[in-house]
C-alpha atoms as a PDB file:
ATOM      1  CA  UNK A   1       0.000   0.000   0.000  1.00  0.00           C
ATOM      2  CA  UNK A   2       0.929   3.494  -0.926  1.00  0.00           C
ATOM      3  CA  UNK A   3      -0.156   6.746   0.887  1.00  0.00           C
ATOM      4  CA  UNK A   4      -0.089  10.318  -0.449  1.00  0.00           C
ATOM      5  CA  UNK A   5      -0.479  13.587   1.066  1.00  0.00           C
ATOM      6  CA  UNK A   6      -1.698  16.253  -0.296  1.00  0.00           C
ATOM      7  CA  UNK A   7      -2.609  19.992   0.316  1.00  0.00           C
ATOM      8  CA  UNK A   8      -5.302  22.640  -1.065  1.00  0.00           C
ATOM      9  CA  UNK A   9      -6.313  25.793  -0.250  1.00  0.00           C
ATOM     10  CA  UNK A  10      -9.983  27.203  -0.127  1.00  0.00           C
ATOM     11  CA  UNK A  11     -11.461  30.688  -1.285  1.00  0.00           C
ATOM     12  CA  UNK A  12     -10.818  32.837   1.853  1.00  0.00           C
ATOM     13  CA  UNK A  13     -14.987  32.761   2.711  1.00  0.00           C
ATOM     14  CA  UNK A  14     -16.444  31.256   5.455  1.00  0.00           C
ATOM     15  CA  UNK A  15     -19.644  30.847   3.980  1.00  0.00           C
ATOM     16  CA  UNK A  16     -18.312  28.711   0.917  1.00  0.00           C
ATOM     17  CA  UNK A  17     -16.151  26.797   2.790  1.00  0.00           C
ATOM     18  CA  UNK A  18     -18.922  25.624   5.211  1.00  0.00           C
ATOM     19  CA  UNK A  19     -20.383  24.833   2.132  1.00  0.00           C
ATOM     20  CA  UNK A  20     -17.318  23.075   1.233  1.00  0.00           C
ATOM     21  CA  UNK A  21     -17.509  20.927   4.374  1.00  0.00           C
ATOM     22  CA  UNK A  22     -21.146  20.239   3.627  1.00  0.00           C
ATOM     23  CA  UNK A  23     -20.858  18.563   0.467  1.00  0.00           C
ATOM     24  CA  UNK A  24     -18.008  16.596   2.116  1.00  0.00           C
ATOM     25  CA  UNK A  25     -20.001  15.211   4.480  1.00  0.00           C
ATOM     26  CA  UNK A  26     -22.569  13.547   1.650  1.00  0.00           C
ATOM     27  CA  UNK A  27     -19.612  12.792  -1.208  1.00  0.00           C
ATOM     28  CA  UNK A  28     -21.895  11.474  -3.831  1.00  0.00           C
ATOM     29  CA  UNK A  29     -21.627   7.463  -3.872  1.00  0.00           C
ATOM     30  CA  UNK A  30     -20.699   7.483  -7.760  1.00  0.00           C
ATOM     31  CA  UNK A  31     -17.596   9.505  -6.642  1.00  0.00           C
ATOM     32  CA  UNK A  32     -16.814   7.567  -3.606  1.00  0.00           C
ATOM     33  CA  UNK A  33     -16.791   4.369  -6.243  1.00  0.00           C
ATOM     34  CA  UNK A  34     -14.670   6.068  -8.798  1.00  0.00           C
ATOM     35  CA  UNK A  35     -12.326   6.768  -6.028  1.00  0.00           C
ATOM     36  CA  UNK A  36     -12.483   2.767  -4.820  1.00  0.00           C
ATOM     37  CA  UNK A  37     -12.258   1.766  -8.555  1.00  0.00           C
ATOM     38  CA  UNK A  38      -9.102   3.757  -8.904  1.00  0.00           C
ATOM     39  CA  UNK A  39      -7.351   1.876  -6.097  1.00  0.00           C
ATOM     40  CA  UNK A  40      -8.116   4.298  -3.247  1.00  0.00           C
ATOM     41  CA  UNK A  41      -8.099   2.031  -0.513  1.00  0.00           C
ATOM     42  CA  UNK A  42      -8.987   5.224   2.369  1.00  0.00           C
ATOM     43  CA  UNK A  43      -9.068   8.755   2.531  1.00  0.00           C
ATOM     44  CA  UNK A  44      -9.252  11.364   4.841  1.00  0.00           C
ATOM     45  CA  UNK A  45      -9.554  15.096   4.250  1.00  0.00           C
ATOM     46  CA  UNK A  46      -8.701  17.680   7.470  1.00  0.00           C
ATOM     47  CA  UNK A  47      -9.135  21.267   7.316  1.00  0.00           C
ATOM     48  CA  UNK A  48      -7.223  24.646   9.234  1.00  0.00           C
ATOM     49  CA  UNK A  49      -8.532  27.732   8.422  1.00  0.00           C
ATOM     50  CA  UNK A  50      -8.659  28.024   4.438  1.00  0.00           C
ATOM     51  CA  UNK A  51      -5.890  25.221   4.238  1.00  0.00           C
ATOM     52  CA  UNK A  52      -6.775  21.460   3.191  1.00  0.00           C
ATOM     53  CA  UNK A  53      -4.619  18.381   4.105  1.00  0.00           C
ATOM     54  CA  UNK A  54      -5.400  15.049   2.054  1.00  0.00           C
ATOM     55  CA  UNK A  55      -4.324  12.074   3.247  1.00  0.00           C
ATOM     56  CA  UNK A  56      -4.900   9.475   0.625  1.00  0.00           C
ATOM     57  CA  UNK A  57      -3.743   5.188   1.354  1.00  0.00           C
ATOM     58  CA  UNK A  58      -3.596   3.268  -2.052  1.00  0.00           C
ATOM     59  CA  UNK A  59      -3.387   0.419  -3.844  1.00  0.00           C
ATOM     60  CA  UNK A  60       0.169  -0.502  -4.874  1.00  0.00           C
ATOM     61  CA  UNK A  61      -0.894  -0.160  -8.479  1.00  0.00           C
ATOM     62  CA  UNK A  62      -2.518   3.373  -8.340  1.00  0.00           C
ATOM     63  CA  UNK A  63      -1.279   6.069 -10.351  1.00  0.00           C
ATOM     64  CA  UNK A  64      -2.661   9.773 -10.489  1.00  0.00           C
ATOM     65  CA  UNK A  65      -2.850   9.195 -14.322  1.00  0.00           C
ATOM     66  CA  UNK A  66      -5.107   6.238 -14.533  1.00  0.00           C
ATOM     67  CA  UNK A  67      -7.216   8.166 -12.136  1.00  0.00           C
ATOM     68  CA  UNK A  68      -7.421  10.914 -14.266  1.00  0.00           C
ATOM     69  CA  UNK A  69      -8.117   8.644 -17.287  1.00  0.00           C
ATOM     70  CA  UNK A  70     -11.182   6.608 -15.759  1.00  0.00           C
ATOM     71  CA  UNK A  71     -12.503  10.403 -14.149  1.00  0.00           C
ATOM     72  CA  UNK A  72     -12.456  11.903 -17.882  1.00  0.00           C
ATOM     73  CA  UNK A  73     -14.943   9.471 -19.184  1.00  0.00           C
ATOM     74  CA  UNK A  74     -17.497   9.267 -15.845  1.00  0.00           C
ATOM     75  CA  UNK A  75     -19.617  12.754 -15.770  1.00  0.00           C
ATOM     76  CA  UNK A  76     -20.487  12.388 -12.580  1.00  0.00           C
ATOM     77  CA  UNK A  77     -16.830  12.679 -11.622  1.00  0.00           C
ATOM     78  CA  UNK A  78     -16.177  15.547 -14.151  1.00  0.00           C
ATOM     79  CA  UNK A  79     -20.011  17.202 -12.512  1.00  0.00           C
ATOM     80  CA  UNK A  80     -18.404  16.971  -9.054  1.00  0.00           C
ATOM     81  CA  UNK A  81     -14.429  18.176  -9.945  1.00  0.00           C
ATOM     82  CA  UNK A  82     -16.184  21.257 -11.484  1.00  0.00           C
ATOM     83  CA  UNK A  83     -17.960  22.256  -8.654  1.00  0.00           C
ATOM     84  CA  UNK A  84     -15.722  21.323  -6.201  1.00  0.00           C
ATOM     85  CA  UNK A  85     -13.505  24.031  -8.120  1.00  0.00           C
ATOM     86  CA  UNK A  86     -15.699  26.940  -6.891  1.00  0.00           C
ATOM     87  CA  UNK A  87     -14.686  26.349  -3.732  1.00  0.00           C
ATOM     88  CA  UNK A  88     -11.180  26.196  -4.145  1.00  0.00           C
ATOM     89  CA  UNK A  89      -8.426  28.651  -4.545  1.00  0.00           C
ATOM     90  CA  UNK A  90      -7.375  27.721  -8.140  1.00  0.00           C
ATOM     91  CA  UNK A  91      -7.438  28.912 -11.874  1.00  0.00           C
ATOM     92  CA  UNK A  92     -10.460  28.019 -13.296  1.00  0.00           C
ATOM     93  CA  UNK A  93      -8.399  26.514 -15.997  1.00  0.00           C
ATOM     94  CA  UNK A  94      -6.259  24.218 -13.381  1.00  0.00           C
ATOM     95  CA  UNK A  95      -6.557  20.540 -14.321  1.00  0.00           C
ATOM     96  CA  UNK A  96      -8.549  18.849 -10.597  1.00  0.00           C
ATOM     97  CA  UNK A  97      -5.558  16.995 -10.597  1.00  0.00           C
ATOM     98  CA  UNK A  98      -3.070  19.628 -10.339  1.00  0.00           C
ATOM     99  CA  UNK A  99      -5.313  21.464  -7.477  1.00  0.00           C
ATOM    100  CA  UNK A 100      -3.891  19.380  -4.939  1.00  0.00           C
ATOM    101  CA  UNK A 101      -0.521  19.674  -4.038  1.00  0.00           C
ATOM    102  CA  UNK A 102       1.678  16.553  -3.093  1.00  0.00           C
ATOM    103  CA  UNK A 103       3.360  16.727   0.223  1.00  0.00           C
ATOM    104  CA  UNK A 104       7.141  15.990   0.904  1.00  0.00           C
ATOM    105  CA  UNK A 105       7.323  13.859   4.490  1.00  0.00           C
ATOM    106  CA  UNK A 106       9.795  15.925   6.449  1.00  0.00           C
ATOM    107  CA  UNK A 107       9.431  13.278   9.899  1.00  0.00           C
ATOM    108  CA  UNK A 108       8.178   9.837  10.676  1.00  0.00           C
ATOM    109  CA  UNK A 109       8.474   8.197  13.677  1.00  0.00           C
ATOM    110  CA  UNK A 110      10.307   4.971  13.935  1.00  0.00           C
ATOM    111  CA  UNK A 111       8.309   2.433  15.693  1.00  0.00           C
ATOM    112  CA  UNK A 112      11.890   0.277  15.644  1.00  0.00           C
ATOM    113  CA  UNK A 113      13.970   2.488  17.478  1.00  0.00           C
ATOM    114  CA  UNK A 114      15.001   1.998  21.101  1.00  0.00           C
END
């Protein structure tokens, strides 16, 4: 298993990003499948102020790529990724897969060490 982390920012207004956190509450179930189908084994999303923190554990065999491949041709997907733009602080013209920001590790704990 592989995990990524990944960051976003919001639009700087409270009232859209409670709206944000609304729709995340209720992801729509053909979006939670197209995230399973991918190889998205678990995902969490936490939220500081305007700033988003993805943490993302998949299958050995997921790439962002075929991701973005199987999203392209499901319009629910596409439906979702373009309203889930409005909310975030993006180009319009950003690709949804460039919104989010991979993370470098800077620490880990070693469970091993005396």
């Amino acid at each position: 298993m592989k995990r990524f982390c990944l960051a976003l920012d919001l639009r700087p207004d409270p009232l859209l990003q409670e709206q944000y956190v609304r729709y995340h509450q209720h992801v729509w179930p053909e979006v939670q499948q197209s995230l399973r189908d991918a190889g998205v084994q678990d995902m969490e999303i936490y939220k500081l102020g305007d700033r988003l923190f993805m943490i993302m554990d998949v299958s050995d065999d997921f790439t962002f790529e075929r991701k973005a491949r199987m999203d392209a041709g499901n319009p629910k997907v596409q439906e979702w990724e373009a309203m889930m733009g409005r909310f975030q602080n993006v180009s319009a013209d950003d690709d949804p897969y460039s919104r989010w920001q991979s993370m470098d590790r800077v620490f880990q704990l070693d469970s091993q060490s005396d």
